[in-house]
PDB file of N, CA and C in Angstrom:
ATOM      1  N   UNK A   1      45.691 205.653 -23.677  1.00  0.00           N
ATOM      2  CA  UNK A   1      45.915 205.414 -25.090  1.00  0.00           C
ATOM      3  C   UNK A   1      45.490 204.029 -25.563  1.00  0.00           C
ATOM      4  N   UNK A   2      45.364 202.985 -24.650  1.00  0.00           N
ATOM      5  CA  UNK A   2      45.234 201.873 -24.913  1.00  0.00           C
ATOM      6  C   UNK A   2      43.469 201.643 -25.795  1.00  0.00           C
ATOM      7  N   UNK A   3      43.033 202.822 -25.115  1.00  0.00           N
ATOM      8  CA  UNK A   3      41.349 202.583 -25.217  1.00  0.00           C
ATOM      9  C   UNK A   3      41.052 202.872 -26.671  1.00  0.00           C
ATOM     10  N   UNK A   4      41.863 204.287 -27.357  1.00  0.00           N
ATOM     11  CA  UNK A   4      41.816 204.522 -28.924  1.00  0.00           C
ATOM     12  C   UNK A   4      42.843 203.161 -29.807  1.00  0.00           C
ATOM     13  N   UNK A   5      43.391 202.336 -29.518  1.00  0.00           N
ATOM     14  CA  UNK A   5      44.196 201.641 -30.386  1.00  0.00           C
ATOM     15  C   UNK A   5      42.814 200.538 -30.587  1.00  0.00           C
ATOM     16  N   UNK A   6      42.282 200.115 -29.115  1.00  0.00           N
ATOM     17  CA  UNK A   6      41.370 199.016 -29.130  1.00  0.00           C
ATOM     18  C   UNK A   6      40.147 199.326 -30.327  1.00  0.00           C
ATOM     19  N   UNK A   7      39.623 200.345 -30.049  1.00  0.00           N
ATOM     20  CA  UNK A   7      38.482 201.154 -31.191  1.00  0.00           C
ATOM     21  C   UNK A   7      39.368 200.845 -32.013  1.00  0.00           C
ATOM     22  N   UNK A   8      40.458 201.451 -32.688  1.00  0.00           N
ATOM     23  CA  UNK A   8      40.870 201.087 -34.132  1.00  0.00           C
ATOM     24  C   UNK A   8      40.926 200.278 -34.609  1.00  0.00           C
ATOM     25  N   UNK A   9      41.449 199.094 -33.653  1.00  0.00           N
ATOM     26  CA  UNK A   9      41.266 197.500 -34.018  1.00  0.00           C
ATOM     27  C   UNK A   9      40.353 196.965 -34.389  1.00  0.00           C
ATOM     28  N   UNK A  10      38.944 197.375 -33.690  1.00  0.00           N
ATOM     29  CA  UNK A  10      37.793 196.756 -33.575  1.00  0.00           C
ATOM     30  C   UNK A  10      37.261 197.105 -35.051  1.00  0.00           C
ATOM     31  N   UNK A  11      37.503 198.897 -35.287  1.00  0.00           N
ATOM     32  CA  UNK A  11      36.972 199.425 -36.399  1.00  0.00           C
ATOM     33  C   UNK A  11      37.002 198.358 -37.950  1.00  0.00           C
ATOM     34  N   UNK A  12      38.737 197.950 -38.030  1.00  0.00           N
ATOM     35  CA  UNK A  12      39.686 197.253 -38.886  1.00  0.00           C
ATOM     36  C   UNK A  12      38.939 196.445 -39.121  1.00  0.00           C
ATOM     37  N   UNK A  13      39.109 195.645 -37.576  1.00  0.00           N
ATOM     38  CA  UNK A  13      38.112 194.292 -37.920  1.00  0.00           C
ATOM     39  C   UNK A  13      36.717 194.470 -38.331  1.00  0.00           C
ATOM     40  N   UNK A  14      36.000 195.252 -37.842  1.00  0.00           N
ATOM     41  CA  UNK A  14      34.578 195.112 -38.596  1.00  0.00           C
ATOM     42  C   UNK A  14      34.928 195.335 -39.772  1.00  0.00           C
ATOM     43  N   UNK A  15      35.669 196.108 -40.687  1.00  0.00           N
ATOM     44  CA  UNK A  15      35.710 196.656 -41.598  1.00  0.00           C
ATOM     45  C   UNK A  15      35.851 195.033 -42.777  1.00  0.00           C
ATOM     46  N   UNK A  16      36.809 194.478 -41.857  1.00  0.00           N
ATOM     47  CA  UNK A  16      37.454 193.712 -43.101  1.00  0.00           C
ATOM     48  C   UNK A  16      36.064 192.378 -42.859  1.00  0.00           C
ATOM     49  N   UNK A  17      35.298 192.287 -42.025  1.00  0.00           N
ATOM     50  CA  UNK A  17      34.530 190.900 -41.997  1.00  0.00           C
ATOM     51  C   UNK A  17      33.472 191.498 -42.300  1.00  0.00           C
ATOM     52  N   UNK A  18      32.848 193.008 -42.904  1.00  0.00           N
ATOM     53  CA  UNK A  18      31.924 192.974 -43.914  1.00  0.00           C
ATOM     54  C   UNK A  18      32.365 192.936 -44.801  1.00  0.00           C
ATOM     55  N   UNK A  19      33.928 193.075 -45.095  1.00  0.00           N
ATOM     56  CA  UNK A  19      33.969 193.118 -46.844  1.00  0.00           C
ATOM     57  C   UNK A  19      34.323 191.477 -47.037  1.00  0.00           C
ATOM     58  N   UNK A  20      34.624 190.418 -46.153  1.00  0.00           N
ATOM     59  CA  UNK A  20      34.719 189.321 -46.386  1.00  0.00           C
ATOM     60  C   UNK A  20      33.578 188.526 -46.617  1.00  0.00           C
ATOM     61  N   UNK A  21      32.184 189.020 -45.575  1.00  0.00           N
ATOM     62  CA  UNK A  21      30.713 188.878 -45.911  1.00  0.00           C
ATOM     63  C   UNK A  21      30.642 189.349 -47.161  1.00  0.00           C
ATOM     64  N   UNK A  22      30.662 190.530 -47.672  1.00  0.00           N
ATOM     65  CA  UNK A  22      30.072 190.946 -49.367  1.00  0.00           C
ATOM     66  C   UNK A  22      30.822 190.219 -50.299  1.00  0.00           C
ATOM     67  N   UNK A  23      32.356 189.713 -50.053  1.00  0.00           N
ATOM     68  CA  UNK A  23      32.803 188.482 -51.304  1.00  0.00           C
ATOM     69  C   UNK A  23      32.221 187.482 -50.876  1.00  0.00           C
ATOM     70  N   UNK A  24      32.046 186.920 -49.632  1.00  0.00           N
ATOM     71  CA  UNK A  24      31.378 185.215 -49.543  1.00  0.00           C
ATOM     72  C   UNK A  24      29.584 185.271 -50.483  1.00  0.00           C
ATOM     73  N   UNK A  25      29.053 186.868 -50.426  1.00  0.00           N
ATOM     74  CA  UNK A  25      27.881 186.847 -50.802  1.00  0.00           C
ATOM     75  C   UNK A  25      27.978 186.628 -52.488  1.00  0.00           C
ATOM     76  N   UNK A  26      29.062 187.530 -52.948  1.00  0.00           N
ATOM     77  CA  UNK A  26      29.561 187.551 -54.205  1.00  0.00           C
ATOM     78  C   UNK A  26      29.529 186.222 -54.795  1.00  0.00           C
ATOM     79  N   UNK A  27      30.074 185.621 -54.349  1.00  0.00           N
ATOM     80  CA  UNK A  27      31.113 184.083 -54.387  1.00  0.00           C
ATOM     81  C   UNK A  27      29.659 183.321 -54.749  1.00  0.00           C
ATOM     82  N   UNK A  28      28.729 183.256 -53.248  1.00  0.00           N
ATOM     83  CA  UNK A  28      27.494 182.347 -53.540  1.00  0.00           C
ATOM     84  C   UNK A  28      26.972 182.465 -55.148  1.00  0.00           C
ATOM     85  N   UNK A  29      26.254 183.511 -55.117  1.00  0.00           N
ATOM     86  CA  UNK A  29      25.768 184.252 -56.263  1.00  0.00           C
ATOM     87  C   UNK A  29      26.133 183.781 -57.226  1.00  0.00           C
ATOM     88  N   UNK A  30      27.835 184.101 -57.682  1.00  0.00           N
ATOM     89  CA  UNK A  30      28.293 183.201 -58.891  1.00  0.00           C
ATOM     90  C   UNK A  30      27.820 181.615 -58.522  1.00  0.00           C
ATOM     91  N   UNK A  31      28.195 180.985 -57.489  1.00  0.00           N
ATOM     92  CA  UNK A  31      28.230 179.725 -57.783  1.00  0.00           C
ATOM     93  C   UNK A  31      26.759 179.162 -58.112  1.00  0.00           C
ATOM     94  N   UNK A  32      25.602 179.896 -57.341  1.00  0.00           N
ATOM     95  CA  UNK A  32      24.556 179.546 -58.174  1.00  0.00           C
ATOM     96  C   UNK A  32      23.982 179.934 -59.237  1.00  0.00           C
ATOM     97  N   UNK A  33      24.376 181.114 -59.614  1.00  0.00           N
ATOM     98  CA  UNK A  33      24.147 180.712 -61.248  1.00  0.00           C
ATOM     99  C   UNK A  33      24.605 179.690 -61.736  1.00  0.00           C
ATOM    100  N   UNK A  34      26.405 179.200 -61.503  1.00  0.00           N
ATOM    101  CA  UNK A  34      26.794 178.383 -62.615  1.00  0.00           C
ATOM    102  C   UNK A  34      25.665 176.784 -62.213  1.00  0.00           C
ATOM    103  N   UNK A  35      25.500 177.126 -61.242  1.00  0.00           N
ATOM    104  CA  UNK A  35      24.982 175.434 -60.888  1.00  0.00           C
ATOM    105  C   UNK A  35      23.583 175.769 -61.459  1.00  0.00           C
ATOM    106  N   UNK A  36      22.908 176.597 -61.826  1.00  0.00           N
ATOM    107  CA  UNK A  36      21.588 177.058 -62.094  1.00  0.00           C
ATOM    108  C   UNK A  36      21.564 176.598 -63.585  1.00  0.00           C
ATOM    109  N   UNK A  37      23.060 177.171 -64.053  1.00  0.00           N
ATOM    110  CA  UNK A  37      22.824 177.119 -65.630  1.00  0.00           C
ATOM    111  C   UNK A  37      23.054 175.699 -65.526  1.00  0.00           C
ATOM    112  N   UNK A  38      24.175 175.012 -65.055  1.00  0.00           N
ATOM    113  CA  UNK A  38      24.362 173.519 -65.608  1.00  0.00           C
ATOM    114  C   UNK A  38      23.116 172.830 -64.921  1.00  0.00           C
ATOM    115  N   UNK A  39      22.486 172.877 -64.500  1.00  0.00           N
ATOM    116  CA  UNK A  39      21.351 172.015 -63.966  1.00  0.00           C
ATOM    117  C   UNK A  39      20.031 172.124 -65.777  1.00  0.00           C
ATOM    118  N   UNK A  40      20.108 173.713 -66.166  1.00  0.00           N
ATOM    119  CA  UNK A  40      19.065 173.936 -67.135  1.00  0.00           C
ATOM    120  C   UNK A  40      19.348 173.145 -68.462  1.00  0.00           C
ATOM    121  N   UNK A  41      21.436 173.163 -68.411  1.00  0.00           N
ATOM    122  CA  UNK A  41      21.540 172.786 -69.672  1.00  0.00           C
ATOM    123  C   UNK A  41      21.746 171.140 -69.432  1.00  0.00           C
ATOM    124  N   UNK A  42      21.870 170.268 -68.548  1.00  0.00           N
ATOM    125  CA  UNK A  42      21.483 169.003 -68.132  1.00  0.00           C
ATOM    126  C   UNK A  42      19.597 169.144 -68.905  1.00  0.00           C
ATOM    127  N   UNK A  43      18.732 169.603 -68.266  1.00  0.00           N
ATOM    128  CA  UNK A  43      17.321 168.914 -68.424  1.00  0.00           C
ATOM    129  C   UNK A  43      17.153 169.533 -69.891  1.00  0.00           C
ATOM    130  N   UNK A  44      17.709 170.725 -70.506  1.00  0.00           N
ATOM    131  CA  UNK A  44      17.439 170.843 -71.529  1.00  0.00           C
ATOM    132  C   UNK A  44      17.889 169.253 -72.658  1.00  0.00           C
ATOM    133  N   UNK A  45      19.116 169.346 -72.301  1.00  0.00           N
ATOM    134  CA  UNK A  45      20.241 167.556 -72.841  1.00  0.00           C
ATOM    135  C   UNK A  45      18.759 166.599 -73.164  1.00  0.00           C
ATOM    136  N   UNK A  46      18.364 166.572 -71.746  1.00  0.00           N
ATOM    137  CA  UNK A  46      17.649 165.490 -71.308  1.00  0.00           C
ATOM    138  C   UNK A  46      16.214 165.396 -72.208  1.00  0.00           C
ATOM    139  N   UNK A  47      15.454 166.854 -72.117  1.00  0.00           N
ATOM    140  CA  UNK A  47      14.191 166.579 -72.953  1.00  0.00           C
ATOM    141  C   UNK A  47      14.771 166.657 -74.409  1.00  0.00           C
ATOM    142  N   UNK A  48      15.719 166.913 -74.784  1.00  0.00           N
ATOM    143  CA  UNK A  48      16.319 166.966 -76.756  1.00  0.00           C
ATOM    144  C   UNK A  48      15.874 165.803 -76.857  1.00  0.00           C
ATOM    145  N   UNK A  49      15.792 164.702 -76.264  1.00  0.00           N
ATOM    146  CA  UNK A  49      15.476 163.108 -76.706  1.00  0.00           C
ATOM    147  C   UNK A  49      13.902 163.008 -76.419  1.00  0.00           C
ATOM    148  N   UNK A  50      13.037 163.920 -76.548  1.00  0.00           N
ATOM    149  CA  UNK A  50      11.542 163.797 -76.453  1.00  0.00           C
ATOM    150  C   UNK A  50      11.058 165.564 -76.347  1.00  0.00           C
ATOM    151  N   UNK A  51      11.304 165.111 -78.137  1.00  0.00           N
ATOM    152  CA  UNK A  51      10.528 167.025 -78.950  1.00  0.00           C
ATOM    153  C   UNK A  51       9.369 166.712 -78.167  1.00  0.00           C
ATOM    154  N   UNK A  52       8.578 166.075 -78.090  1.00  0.00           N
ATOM    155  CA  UNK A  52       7.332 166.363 -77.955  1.00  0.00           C
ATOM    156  C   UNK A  52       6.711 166.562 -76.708  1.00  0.00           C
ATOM    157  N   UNK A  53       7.433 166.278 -75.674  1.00  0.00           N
ATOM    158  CA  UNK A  53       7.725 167.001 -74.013  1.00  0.00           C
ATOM    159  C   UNK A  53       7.542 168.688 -74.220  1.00  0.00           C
ATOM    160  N   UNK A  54       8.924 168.875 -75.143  1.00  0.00           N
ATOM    161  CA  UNK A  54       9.424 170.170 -75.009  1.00  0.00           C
ATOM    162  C   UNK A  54       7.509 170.975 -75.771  1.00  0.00           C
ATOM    163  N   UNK A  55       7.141 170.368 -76.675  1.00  0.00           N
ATOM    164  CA  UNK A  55       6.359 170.914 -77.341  1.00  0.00           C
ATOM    165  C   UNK A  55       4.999 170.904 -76.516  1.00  0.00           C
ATOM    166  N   UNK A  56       4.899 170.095 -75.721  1.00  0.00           N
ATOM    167  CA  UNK A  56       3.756 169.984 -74.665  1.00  0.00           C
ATOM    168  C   UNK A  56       3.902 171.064 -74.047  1.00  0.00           C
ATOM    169  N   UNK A  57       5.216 171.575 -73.084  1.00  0.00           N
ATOM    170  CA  UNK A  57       5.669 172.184 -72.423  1.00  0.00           C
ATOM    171  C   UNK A  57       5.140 173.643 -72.743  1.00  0.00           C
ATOM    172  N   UNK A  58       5.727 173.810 -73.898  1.00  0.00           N
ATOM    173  CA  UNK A  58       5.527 175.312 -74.556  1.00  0.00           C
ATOM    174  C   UNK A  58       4.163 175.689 -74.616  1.00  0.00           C
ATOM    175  N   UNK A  59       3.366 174.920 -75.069  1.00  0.00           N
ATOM    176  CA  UNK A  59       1.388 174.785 -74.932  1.00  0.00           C
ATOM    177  C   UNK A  59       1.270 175.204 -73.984  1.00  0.00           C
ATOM    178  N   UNK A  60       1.550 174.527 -73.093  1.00  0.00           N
ATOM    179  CA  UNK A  60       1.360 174.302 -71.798  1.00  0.00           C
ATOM    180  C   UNK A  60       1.557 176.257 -70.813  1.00  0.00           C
ATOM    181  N   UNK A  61       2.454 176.290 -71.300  1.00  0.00           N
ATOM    182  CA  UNK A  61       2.703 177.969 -70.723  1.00  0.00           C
ATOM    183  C   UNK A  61       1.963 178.294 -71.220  1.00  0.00           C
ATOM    184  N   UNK A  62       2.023 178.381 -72.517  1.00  0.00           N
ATOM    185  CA  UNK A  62       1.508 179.819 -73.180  1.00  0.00           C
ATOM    186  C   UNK A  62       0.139 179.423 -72.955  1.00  0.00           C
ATOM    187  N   UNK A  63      -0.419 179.168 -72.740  1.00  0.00           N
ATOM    188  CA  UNK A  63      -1.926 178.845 -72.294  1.00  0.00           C
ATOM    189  C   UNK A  63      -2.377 179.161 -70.652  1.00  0.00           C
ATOM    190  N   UNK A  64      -1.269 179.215 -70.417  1.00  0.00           N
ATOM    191  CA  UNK A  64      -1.298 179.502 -68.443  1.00  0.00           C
ATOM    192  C   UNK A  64      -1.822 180.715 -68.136  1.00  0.00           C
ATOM    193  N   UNK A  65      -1.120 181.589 -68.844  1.00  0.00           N
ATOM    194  CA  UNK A  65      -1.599 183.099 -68.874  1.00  0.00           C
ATOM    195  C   UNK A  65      -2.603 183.360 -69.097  1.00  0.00           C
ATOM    196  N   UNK A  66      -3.292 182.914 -70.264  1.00  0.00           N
ATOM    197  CA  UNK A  66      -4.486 183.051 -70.768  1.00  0.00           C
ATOM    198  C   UNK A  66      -5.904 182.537 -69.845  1.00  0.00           C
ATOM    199  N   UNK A  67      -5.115 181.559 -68.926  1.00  0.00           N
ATOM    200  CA  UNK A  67      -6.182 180.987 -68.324  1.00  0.00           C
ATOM    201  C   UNK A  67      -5.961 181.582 -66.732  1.00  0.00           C
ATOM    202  N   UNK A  68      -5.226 182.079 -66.405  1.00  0.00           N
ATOM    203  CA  UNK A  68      -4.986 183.248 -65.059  1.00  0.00           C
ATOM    204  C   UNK A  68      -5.958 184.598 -65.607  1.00  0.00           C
ATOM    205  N   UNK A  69      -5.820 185.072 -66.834  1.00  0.00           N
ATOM    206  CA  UNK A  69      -6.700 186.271 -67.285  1.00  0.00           C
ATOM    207  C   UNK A  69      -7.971 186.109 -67.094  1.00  0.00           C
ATOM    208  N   UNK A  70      -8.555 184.657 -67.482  1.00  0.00           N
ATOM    209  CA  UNK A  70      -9.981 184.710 -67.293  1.00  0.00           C
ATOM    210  C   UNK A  70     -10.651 184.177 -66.662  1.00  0.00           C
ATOM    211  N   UNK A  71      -9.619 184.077 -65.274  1.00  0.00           N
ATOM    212  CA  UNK A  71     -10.446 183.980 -64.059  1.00  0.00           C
ATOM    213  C   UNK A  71     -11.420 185.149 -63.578  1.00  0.00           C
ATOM    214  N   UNK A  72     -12.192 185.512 -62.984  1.00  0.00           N
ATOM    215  CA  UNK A  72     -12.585 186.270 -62.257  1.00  0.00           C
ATOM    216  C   UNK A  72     -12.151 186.961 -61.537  1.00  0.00           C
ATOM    217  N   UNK A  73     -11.512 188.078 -60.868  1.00  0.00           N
ATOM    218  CA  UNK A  73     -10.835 188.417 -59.881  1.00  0.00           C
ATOM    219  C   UNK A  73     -11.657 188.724 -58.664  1.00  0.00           C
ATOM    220  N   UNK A  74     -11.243 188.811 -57.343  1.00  0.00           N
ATOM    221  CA  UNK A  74     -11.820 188.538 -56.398  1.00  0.00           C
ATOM    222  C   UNK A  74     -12.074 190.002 -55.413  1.00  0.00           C
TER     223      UNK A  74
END
């Protein structure tokens, strides 16, 4: 009998240290978003004191695309 209690134990335990893995994964996840967003809304803070960064910036993309299109492809 000893041999089915050990399996059950073992079962338990795996059971509960993947579901402790899928909240620690959970957990990350949130925490980098929030650090994702406060990092965006820091440099956003940061360029408000130079429109004309931000306005370079925006050129700057929207022109990226346009210039990936008319490359040649290989």
């Amino acid at each position: 009998m000893p041999r089915y209690s050990d399996e059950a134990q073992s079962h338990v335990s795996s059971d509960a240290k993947s579901r402790r893995k899928l909240l620690d994964q959970r957990r990350m996840e949130y925490r980098r978003a929030i650090e994702s967003y406060a990092e965006r809304r820091q440099l956003q803070e940061q360029l408000a004191d130079y429109p004309e960064l931000i306005a370079a910036n925006y050129l700057a993309a929207v022109q990226a695309p346009a210039r990936r299109n008319s490359q040649p492809g290989r």
